[in-house]
Protein backbone atom coordinates (compact mmCIF):
# COMPACT_ATOMS: atom_id res chain seq x y z
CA UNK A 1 -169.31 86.85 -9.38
CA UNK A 2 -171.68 87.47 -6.90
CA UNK A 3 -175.19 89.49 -6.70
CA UNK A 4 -173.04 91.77 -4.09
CA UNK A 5 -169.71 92.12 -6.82
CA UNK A 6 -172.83 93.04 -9.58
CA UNK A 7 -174.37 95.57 -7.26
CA UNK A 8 -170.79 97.84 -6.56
CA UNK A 9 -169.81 97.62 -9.76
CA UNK A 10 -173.27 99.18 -11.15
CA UNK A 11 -172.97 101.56 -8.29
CA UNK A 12 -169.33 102.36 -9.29
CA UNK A 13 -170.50 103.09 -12.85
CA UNK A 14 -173.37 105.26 -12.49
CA UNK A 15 -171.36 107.22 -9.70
CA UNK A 16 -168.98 108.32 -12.19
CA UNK A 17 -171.24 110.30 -13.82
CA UNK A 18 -173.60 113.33 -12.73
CA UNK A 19 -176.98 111.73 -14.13
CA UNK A 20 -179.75 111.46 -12.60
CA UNK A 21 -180.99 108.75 -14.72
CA UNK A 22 -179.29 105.82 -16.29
CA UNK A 23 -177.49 106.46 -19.35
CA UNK A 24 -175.24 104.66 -22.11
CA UNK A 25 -172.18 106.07 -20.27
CA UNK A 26 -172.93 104.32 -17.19
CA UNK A 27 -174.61 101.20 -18.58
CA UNK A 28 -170.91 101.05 -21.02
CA UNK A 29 -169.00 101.36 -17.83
CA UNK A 30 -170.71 98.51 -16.19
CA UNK A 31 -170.34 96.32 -19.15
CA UNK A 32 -166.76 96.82 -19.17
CA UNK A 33 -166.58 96.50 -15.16
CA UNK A 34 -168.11 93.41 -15.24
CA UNK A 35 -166.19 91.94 -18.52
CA UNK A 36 -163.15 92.85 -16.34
CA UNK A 37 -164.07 91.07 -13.27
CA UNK A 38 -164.98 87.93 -15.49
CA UNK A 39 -161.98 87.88 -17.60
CA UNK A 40 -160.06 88.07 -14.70
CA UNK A 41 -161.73 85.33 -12.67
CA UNK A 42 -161.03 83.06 -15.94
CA UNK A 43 -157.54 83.93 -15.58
CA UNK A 44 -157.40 83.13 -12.10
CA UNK A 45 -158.72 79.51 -13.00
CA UNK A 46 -156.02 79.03 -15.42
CA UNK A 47 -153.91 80.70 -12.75
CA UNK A 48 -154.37 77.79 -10.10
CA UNK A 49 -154.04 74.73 -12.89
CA UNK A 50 -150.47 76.20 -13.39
CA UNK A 51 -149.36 75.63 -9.81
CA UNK A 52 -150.90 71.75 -10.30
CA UNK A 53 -149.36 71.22 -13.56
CA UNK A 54 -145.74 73.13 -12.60
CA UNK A 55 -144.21 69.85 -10.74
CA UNK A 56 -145.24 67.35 -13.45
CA UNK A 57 -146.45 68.84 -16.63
CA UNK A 58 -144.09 71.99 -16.76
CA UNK A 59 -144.72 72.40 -21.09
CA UNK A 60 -149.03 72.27 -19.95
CA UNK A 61 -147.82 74.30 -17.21
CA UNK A 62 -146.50 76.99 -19.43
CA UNK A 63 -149.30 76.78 -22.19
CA UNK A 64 -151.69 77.17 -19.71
CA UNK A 65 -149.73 80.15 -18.50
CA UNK A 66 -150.06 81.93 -22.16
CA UNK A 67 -154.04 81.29 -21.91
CA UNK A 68 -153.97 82.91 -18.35
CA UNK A 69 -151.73 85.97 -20.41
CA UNK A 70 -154.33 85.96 -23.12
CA UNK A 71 -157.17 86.26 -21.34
CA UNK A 72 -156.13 89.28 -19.09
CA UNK A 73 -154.67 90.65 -22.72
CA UNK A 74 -158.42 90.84 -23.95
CA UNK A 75 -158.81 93.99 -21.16
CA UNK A 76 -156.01 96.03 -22.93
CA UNK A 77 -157.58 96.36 -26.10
């Protein structure tokens, strides 16, 4: 995640809210932006170690594949 991702999605949080000073609504909405973004850049990981375990390792393949599920899970709760 870069210093650019961090600065749109505290920009994207505050602007959801008519504030003119930071508040627990924003500062939850930015925790949850950026635990989104992470999670999902974990799953992405796990993501491109299926497609170099498909051809050879298809059982790793697939486990790795319920991690990738897992993880992105973790934002639906």
């Amino acid at each position: 995640m870069t210093r650019d991702d961090i600065i749109r999605m505290a920009r994207e949080a505050s602007s959801e809210h008519d504030y003119d000073f930071p508040n627990i609504f924003a500062l939850e909405r930015f925790a949850a932006l950026v635990a989104a973004a992470e999670r999902e850049a974990c799953a992405k990981v796990c993501d491109s170690e299926i497609e170099k375990l498909t051809q050879w390792h298809p059982r790793e393949a697939r486990a790795v594949g319920v991690c990738a599920a897992a993880i992105r899970a973790r934002g639906s709760k």
